[in-house]
N, C-alpha and C. Protein backbone atom coordinates (compact mmCIF):
# COMPACT_ATOMS: atom_id res chain seq x y z
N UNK A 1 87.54 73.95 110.71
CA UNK A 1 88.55 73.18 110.00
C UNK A 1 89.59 72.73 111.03
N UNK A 2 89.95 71.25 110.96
CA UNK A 2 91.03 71.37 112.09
C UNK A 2 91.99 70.99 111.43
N UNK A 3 93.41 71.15 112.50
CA UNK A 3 94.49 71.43 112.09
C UNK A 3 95.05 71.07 110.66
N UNK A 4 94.75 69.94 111.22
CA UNK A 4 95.32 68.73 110.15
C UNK A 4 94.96 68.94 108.53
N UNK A 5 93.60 69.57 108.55
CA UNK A 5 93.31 69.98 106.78
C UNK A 5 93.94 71.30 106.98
N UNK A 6 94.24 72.15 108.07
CA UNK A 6 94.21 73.82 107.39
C UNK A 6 96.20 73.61 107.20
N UNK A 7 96.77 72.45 108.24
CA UNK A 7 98.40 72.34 107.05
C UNK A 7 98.03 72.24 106.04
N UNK A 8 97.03 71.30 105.44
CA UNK A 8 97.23 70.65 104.40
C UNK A 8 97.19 71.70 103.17
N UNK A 9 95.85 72.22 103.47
CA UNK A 9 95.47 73.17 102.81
C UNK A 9 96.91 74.31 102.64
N UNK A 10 97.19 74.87 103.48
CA UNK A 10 98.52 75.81 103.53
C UNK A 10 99.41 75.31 102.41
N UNK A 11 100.19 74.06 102.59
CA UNK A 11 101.13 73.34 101.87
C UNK A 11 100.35 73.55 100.66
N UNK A 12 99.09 73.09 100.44
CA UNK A 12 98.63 73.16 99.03
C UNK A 12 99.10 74.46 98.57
N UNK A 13 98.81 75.51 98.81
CA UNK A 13 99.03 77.11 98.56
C UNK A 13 100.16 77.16 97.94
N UNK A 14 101.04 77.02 99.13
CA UNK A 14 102.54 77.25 99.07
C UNK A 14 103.17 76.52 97.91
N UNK A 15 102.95 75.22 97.81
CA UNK A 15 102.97 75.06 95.92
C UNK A 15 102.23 75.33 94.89
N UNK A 16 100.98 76.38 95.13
CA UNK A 16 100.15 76.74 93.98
C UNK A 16 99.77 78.10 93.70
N UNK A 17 100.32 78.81 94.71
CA UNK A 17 99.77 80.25 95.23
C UNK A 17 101.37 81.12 95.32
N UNK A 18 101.85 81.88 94.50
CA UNK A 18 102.92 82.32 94.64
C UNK A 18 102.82 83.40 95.55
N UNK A 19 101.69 83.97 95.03
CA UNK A 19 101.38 85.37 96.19
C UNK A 19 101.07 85.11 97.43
N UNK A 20 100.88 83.64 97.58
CA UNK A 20 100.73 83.00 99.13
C UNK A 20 102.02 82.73 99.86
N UNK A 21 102.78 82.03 98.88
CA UNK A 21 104.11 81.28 99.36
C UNK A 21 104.81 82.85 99.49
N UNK A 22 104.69 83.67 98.79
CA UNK A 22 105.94 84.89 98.96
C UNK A 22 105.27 85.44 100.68
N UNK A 23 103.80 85.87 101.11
CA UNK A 23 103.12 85.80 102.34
C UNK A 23 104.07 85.33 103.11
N UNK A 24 104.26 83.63 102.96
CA UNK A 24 104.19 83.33 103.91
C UNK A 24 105.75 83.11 104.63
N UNK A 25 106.37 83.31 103.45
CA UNK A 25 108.32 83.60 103.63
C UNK A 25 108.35 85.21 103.91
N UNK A 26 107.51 86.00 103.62
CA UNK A 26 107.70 87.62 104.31
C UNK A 26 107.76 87.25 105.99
N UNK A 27 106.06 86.25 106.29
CA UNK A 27 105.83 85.90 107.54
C UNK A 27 107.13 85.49 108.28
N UNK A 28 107.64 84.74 107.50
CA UNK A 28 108.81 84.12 108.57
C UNK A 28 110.19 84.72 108.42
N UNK A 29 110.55 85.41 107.71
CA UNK A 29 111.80 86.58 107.84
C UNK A 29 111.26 87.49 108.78
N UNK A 30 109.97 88.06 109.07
CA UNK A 30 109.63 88.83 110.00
C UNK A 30 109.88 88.21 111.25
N UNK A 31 109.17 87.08 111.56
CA UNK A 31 109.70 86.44 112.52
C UNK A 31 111.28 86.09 112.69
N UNK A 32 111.76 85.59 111.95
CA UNK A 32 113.17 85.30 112.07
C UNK A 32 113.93 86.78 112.70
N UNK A 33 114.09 87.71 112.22
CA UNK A 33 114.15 89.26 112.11
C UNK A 33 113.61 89.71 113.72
N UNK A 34 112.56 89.16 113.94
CA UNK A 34 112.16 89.58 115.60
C UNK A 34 112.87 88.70 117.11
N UNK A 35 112.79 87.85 116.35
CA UNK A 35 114.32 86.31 117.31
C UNK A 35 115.17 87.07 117.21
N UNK A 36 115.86 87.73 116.28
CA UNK A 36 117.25 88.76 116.31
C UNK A 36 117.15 89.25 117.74
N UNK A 37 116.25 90.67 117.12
CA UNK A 37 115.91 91.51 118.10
C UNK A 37 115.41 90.95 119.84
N UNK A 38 114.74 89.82 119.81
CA UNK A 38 114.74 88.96 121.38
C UNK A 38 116.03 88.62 122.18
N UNK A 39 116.97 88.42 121.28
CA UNK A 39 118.37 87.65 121.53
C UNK A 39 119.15 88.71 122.17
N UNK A 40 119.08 90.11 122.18
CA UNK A 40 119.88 90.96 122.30
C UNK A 40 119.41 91.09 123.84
N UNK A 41 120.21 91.49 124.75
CA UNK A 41 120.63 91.85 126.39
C UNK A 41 119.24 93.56 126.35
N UNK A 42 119.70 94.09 125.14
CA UNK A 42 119.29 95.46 125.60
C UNK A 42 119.07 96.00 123.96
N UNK A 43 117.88 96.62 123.78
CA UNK A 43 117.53 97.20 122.57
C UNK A 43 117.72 98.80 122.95
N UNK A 44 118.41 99.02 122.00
CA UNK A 44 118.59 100.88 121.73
C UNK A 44 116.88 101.30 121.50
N UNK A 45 116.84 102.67 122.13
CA UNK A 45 115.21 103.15 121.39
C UNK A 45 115.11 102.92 119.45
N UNK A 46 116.45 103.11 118.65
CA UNK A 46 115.74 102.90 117.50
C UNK A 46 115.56 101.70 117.54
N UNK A 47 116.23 100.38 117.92
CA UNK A 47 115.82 99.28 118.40
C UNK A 47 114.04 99.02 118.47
N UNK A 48 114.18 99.48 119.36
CA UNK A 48 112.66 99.38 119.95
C UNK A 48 111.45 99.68 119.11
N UNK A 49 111.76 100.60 118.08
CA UNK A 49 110.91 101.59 117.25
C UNK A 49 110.77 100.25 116.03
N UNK A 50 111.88 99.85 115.86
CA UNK A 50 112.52 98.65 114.85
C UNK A 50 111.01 97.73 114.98
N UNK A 51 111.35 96.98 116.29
CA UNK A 51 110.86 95.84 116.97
C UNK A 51 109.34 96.23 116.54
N UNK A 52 108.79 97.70 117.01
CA UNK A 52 107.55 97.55 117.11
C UNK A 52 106.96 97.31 115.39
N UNK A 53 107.89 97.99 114.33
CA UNK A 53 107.28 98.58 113.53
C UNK A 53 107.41 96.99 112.47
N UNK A 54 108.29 96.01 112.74
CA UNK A 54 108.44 94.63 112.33
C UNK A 54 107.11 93.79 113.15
N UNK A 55 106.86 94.09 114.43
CA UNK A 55 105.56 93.49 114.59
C UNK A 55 104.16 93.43 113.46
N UNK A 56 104.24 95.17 113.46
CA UNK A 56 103.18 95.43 112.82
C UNK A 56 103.02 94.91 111.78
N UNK A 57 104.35 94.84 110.50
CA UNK A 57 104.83 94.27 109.59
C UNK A 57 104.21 92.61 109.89
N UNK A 58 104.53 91.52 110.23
CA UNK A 58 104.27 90.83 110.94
C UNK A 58 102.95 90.21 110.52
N UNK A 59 101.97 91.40 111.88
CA UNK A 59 100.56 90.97 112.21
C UNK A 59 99.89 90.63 110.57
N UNK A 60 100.46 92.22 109.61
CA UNK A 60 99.63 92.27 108.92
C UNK A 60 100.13 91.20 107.61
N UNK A 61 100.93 90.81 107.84
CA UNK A 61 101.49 89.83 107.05
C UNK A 61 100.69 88.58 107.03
N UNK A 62 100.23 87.70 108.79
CA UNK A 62 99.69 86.60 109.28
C UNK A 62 97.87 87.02 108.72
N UNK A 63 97.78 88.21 109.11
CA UNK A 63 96.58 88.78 108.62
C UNK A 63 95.77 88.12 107.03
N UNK A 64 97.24 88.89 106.28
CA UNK A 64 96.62 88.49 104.58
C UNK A 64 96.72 87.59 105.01
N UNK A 65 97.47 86.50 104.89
CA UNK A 65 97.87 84.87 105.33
C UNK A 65 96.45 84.41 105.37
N UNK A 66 95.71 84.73 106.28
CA UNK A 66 94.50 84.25 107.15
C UNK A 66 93.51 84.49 106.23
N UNK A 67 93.48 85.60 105.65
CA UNK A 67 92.27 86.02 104.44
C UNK A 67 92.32 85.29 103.52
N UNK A 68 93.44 85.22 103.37
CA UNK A 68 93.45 84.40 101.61
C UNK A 68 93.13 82.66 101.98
N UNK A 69 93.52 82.03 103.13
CA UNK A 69 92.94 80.50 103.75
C UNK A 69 91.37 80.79 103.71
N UNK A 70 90.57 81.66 104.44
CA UNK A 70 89.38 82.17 104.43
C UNK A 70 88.55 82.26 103.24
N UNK A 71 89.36 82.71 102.26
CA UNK A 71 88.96 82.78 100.56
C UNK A 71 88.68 81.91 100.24
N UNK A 72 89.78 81.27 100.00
CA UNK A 72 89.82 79.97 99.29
C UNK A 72 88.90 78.84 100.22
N UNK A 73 88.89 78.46 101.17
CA UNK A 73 88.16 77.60 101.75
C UNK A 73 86.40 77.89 101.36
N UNK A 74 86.71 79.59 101.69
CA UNK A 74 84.76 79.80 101.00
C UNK A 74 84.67 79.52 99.94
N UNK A 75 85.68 79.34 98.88
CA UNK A 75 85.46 79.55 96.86
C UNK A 75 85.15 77.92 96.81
N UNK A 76 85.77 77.05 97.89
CA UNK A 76 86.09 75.48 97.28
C UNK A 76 85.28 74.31 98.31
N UNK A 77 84.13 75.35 99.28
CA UNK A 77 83.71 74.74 99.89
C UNK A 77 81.99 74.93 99.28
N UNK A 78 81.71 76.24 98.51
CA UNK A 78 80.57 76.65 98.19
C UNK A 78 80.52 76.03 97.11
């Protein structure tokens, strides 16, 4: 799929898929939330513990994200 249908497709979601669109605003407060933590000179260890444990948060966030594009592309392509 290239780019250009898998926006499209996304945008479709994000106005039809609530459990997608909430995905994909977790996705980007996580991110937003990790720019914090980049911006700073020096992270404290709970800092650090923070940082890692918002990654993880994160991955597995982009993760569902990716499954549920995967889904749906197999349900509407078969």
């Amino acid at each position: 799929m290239d780019r250009n249908a898998q926006e499209e497709l996304k945008a479709h979601l994000m106005q039809t898929d609530e459990d997608f669109r909430h995905l994909v605003e977790q996705h980007s407060e996580l991110a937003h939330q990790l720019e914090d933590l980049a911006s700073r000179p020096h992270l404290t260890d709970q800092e650090q513990v923070e940082e890692v444990r918002l990654k993880k948060m994160k991955l597995h966030a982009k993760d569902l994200i990716e499954a549920r594009l995967s889904r749906y592309r197999a349900q509407h392509v078969a």
